[in-house]
N, C-alpha and C. Protein backbone atom coordinates (compact mmCIF):
# COMPACT_ATOMS: atom_id res chain seq x y z
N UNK A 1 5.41 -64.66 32.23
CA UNK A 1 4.80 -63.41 32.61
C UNK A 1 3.28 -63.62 32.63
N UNK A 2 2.53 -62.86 33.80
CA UNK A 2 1.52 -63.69 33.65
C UNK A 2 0.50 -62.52 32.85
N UNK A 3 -0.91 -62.80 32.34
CA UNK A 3 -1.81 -61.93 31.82
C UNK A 3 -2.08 -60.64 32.54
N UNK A 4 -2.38 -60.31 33.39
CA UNK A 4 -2.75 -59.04 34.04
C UNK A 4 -1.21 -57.72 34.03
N UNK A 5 0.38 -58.53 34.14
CA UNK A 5 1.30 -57.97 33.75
C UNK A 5 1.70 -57.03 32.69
N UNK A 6 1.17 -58.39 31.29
CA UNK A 6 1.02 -57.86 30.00
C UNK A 6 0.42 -56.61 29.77
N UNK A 7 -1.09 -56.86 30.80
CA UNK A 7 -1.89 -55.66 30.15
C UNK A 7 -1.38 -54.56 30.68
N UNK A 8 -0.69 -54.77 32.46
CA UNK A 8 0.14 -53.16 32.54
C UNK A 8 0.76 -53.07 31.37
N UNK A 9 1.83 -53.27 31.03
CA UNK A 9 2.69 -53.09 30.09
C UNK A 9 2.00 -52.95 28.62
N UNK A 10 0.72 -53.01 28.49
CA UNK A 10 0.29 -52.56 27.12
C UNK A 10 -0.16 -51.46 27.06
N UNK A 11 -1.27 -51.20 28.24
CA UNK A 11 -1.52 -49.92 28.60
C UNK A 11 -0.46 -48.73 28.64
N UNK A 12 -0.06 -48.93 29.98
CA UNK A 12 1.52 -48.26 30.17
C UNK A 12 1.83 -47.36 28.64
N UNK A 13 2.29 -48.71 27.88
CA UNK A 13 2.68 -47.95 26.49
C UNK A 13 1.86 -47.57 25.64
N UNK A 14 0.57 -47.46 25.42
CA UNK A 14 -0.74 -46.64 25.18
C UNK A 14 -0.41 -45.12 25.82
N UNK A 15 -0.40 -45.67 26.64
CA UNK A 15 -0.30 -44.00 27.47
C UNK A 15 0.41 -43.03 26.96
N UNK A 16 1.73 -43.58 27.02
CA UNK A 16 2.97 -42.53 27.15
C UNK A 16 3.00 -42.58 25.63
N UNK A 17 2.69 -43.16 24.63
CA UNK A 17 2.37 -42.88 23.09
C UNK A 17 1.27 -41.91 22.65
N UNK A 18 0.57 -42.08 23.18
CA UNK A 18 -0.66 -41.19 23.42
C UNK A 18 -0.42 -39.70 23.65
N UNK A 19 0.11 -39.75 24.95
CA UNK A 19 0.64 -38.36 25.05
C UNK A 19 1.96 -37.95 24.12
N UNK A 20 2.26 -38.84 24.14
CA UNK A 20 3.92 -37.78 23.25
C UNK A 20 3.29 -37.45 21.79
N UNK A 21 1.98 -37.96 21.49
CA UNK A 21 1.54 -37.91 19.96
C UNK A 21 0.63 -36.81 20.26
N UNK A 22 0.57 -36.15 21.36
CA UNK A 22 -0.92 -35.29 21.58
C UNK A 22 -0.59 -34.30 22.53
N UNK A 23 0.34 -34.20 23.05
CA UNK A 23 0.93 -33.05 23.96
C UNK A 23 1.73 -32.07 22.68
N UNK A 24 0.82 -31.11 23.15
CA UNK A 24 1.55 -29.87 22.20
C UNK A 24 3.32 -29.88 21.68
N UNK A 25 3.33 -29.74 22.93
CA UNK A 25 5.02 -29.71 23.36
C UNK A 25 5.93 -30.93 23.06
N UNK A 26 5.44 -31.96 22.48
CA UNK A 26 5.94 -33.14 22.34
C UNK A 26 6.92 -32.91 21.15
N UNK A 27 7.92 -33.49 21.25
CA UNK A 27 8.83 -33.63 20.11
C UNK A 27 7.78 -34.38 18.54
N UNK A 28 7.04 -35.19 19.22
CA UNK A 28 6.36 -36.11 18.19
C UNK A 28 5.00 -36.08 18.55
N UNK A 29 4.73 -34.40 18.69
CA UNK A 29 3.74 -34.27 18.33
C UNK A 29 3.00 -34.52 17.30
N UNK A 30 1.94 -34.64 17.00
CA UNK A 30 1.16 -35.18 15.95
C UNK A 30 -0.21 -34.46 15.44
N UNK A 31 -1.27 -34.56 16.73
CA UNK A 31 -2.97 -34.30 17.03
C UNK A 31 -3.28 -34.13 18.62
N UNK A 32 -3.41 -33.28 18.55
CA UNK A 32 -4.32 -32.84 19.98
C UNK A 32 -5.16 -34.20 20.40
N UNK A 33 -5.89 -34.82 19.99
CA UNK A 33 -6.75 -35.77 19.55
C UNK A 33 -5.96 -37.28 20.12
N UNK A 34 -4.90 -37.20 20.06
CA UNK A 34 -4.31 -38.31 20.48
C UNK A 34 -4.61 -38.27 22.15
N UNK A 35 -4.63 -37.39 22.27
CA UNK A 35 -5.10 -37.72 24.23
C UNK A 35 -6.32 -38.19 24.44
N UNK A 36 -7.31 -38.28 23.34
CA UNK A 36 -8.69 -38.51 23.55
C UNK A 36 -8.44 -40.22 23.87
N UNK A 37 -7.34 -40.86 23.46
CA UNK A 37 -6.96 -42.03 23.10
C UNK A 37 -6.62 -42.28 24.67
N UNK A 38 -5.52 -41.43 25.24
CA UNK A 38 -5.21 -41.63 26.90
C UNK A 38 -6.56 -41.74 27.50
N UNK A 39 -7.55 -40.60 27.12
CA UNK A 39 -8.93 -40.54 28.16
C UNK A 39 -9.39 -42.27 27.83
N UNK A 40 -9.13 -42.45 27.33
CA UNK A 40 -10.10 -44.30 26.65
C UNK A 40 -9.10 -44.88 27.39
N UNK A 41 -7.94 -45.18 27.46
CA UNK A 41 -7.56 -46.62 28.37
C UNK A 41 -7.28 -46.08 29.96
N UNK A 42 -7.24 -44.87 30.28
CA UNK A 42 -7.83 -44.97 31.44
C UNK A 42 -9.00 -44.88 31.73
N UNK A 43 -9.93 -44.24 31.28
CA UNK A 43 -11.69 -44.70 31.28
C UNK A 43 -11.51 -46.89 31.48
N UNK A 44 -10.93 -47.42 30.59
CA UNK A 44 -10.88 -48.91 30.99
C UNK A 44 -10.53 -49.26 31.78
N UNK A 45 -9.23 -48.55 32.02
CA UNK A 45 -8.47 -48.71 33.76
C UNK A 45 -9.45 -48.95 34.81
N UNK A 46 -9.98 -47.59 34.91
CA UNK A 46 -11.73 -47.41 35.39
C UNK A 46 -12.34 -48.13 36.32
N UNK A 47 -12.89 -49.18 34.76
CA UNK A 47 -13.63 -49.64 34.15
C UNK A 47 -13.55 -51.65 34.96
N UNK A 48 -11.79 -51.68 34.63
CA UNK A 48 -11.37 -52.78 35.08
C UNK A 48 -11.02 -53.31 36.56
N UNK A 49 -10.80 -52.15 37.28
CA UNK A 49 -10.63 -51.46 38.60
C UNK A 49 -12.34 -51.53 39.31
N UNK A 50 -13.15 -51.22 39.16
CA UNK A 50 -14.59 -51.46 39.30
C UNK A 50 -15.47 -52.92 39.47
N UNK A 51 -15.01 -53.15 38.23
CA UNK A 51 -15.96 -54.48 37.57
C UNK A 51 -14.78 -55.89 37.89
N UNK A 52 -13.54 -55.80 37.70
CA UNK A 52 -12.50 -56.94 37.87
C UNK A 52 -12.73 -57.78 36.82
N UNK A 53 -13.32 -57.25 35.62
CA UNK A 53 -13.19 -57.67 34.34
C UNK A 53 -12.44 -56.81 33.52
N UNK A 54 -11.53 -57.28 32.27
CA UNK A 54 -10.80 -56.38 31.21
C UNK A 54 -10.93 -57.01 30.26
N UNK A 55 -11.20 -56.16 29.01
CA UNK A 55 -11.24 -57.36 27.50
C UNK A 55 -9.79 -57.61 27.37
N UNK A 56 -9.10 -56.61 27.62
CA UNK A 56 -7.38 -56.97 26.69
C UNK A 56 -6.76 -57.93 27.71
N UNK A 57 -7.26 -57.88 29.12
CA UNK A 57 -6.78 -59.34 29.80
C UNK A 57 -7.47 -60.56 28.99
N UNK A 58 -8.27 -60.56 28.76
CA UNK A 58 -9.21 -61.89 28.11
C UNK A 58 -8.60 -62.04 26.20
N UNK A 59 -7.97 -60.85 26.10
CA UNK A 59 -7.49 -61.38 24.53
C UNK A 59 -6.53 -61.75 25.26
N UNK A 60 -5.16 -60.99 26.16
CA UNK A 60 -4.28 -61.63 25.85
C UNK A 60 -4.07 -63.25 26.74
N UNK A 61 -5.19 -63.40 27.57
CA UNK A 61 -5.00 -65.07 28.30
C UNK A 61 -5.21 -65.72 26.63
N UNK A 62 -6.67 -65.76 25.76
CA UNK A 62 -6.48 -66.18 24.40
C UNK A 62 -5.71 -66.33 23.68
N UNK A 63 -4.43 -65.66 24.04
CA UNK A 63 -3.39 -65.71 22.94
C UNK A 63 -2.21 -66.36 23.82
N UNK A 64 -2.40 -66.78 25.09
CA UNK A 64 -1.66 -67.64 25.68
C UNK A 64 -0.98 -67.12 26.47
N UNK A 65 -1.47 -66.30 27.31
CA UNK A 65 -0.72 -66.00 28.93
C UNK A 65 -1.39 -66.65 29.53
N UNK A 66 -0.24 -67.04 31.00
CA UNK A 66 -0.47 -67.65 32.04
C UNK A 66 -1.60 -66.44 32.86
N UNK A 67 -2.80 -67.08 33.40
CA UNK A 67 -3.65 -66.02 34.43
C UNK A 67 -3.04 -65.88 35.77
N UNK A 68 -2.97 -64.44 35.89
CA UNK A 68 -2.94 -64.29 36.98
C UNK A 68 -2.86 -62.60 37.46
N UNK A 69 -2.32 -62.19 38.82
CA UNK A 69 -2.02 -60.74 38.65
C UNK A 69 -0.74 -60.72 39.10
């Protein structure tokens, strides 16, 4: 699997944790506050989408993914 995959799939599950911990209505609700957490990795999304740099691509090639998208 290559690095840029991973980071969908890390994000991805940022997200949908994020919200189920911060949506009122959530079974597992938690804190309002937890969406401030969604606004941050899509602000990186952004961020990575813009610039064609990401830190969590660059940890996870460090920790030994293959590069690529």
């Amino acid at each position: 699997m290559t690095s840029w995959k991973i980071v969908d799939i890390i994000a991805g599950t940022f997200i949908l944790i994020s919200i189920a911990l911060g949506a009122p209505g959530s079974p597992g609700f938690a804190n309002e506050w937890f969406l401030a957490f969604t606004a941050f990795v899509g602000a990186n999304i952004l961020q990575s989408g813009l610039t064609g740099w990401c830190l969590m691509e660059t940890i996870v090639r460090k920790l030994g993914a293959k590069a690529g998208a």
